[in-house]
N, C-alpha and C. Protein backbone atom coordinates (compact mmCIF):
# COMPACT_ATOMS: atom_id res chain seq x y z
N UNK A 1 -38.32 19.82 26.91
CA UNK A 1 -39.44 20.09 27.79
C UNK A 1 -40.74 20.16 27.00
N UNK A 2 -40.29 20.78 25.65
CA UNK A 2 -41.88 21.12 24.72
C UNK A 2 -42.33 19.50 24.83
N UNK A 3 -41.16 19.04 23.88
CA UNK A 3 -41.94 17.24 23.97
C UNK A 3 -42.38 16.43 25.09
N UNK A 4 -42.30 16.69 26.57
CA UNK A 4 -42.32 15.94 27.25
C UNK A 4 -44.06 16.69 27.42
N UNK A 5 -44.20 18.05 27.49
CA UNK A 5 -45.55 18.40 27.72
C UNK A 5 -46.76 17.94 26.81
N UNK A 6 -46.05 17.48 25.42
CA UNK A 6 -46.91 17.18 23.61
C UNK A 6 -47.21 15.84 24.62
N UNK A 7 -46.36 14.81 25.15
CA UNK A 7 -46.49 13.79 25.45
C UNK A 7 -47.16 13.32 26.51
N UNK A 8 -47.40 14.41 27.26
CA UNK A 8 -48.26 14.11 28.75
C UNK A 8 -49.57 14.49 28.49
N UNK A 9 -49.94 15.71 27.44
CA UNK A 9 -51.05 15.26 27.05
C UNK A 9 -51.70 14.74 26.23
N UNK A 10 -51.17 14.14 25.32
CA UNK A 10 -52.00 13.27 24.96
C UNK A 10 -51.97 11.80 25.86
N UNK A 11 -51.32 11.63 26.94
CA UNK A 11 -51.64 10.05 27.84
C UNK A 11 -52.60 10.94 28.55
N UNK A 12 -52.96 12.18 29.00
CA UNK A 12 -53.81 12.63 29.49
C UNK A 12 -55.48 12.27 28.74
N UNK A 13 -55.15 12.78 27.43
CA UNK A 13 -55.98 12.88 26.39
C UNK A 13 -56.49 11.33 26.49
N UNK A 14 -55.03 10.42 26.46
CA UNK A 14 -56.17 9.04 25.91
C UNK A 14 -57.23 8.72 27.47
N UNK A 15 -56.35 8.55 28.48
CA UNK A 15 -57.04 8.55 29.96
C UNK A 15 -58.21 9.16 30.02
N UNK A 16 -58.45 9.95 29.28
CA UNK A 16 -59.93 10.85 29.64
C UNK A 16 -60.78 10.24 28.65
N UNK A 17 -60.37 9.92 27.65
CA UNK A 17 -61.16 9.24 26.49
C UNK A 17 -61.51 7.82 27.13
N UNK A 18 -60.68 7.03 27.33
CA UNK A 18 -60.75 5.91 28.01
C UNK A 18 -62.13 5.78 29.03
N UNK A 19 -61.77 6.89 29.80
CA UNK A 19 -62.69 6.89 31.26
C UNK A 19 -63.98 7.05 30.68
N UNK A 20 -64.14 8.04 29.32
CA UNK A 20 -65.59 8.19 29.16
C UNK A 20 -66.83 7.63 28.03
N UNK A 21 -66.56 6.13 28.48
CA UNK A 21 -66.85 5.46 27.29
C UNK A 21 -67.27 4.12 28.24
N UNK A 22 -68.75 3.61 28.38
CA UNK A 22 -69.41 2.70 28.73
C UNK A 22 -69.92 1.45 27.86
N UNK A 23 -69.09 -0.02 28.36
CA UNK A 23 -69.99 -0.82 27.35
C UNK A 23 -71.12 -0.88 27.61
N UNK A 24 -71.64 -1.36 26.94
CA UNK A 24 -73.48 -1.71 27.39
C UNK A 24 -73.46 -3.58 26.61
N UNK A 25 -73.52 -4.53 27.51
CA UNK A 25 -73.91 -5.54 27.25
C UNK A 25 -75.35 -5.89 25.87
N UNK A 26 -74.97 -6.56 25.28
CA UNK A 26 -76.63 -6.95 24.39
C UNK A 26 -76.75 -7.71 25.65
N UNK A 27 -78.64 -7.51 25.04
CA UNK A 27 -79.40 -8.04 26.08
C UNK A 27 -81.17 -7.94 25.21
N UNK A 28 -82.16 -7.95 25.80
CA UNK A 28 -83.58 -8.13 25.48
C UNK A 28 -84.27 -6.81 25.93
N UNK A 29 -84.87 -6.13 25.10
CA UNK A 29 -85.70 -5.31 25.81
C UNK A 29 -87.00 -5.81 26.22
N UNK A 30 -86.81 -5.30 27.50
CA UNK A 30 -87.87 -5.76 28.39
C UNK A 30 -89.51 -5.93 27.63
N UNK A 31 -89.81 -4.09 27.10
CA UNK A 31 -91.00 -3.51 26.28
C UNK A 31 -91.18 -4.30 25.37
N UNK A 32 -90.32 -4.92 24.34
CA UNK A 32 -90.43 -4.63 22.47
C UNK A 32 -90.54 -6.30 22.56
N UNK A 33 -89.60 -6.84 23.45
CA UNK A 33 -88.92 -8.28 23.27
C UNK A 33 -87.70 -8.26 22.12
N UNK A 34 -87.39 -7.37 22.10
CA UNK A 34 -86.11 -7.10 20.73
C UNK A 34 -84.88 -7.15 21.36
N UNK A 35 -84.19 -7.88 20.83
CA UNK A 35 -82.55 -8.01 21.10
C UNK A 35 -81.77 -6.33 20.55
N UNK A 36 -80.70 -6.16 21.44
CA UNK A 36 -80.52 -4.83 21.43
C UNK A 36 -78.46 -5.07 21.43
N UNK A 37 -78.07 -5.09 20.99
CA UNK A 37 -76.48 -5.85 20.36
C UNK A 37 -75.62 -4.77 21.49
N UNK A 38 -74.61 -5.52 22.13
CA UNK A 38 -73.62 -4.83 23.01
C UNK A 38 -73.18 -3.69 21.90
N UNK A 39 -72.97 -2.44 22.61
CA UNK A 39 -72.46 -1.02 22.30
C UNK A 39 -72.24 -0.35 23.09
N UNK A 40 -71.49 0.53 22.65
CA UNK A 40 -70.47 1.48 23.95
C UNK A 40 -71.19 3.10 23.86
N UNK A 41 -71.77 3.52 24.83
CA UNK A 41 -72.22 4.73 25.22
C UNK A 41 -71.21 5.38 26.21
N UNK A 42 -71.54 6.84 26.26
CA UNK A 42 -70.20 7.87 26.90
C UNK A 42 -70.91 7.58 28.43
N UNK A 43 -70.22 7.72 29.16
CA UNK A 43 -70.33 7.40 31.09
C UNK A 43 -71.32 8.36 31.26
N UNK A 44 -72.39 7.81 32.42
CA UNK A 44 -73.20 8.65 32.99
C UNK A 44 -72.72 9.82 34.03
N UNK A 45 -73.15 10.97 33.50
CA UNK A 45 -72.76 12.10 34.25
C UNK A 45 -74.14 13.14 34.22
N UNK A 46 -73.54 14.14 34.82
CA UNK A 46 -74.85 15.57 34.78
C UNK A 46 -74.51 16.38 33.79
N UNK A 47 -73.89 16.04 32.70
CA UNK A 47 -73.36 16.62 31.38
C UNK A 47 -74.20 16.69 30.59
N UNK A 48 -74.74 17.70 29.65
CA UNK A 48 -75.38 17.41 28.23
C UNK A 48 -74.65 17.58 27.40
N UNK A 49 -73.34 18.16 27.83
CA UNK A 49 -72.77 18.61 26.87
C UNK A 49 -71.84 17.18 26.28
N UNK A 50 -71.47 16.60 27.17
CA UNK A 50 -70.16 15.54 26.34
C UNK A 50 -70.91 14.17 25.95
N UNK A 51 -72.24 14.30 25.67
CA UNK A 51 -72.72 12.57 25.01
C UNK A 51 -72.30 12.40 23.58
N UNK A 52 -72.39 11.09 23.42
CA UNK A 52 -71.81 10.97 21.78
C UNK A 52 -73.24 12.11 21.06
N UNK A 53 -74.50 11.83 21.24
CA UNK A 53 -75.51 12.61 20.32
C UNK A 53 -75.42 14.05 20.57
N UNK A 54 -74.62 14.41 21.24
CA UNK A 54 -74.79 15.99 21.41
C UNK A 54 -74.43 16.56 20.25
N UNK A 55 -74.70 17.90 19.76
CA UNK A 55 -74.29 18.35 18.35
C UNK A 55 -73.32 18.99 18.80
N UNK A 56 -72.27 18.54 17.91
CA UNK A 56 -70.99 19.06 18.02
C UNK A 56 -69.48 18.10 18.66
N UNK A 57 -70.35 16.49 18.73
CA UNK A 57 -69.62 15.79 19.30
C UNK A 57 -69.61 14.27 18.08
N UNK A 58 -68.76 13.53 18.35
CA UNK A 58 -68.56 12.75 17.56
C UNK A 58 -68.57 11.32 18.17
N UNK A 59 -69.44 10.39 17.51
CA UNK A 59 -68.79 8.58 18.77
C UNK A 59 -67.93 8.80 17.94
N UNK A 60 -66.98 8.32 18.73
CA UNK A 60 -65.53 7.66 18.19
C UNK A 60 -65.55 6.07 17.50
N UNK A 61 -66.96 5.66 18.04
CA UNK A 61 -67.18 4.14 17.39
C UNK A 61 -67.68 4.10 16.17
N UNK A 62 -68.59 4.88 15.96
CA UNK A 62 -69.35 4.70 14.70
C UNK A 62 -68.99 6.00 13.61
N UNK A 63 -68.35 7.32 14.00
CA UNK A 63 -68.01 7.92 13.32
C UNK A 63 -69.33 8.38 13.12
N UNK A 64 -70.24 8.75 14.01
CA UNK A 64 -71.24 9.59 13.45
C UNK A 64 -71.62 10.87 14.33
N UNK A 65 -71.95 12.23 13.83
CA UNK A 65 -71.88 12.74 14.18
C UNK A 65 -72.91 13.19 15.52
N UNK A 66 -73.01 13.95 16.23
CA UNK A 66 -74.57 14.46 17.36
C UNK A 66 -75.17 14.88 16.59
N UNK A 67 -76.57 15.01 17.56
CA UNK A 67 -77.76 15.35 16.44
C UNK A 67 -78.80 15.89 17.71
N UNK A 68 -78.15 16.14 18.87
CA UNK A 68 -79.61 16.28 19.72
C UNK A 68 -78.94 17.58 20.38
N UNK A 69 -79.69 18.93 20.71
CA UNK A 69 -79.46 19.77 21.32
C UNK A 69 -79.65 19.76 22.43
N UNK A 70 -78.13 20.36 23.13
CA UNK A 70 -77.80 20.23 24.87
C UNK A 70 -79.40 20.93 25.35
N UNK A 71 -79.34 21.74 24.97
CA UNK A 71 -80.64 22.93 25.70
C UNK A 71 -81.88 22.63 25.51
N UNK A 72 -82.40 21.06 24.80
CA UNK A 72 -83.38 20.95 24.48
C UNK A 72 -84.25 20.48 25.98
N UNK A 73 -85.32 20.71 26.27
CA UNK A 73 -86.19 19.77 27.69
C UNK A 73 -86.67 18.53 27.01
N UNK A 74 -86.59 17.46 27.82
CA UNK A 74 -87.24 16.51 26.69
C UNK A 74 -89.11 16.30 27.23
């Protein structure tokens, strides 16, 4: 039973990881005229807390860490 619960969550675990992870096509910025290379940002939500830049969070793509505080106003 222990293993069957180790095992349901992590397919839980990957499913949630999965869900929260947006490609973003390259494309042109409109402003700059600068090409801007396909990359994967976390899904739009009302969260500050779960973006890859939040401090305390990690992209899983680039291995770099957050750097912007949830509580900040911009």
């Amino acid at each position: 039973m222990k293993k069957l619960m180790i095992f349901l969550t992590i397919i839980a675990m990957g499913i949630a990881t999965a869900q929260a992870a947006t490609r973003v096509k390259g494309h042109y910025n409109k402003k700059t005229g600068t090409y801007v290379a396909s990359h994967y940002r976390s899904s739009a939500d009302k969260s500050k807390y779960n973006n890859y830049s939040t401090k305390g969070n990690v992209n899983p793509y680039t291995g770099k860490k957050g750097y912007k505080s949830p509580n900040k106003k911009k």
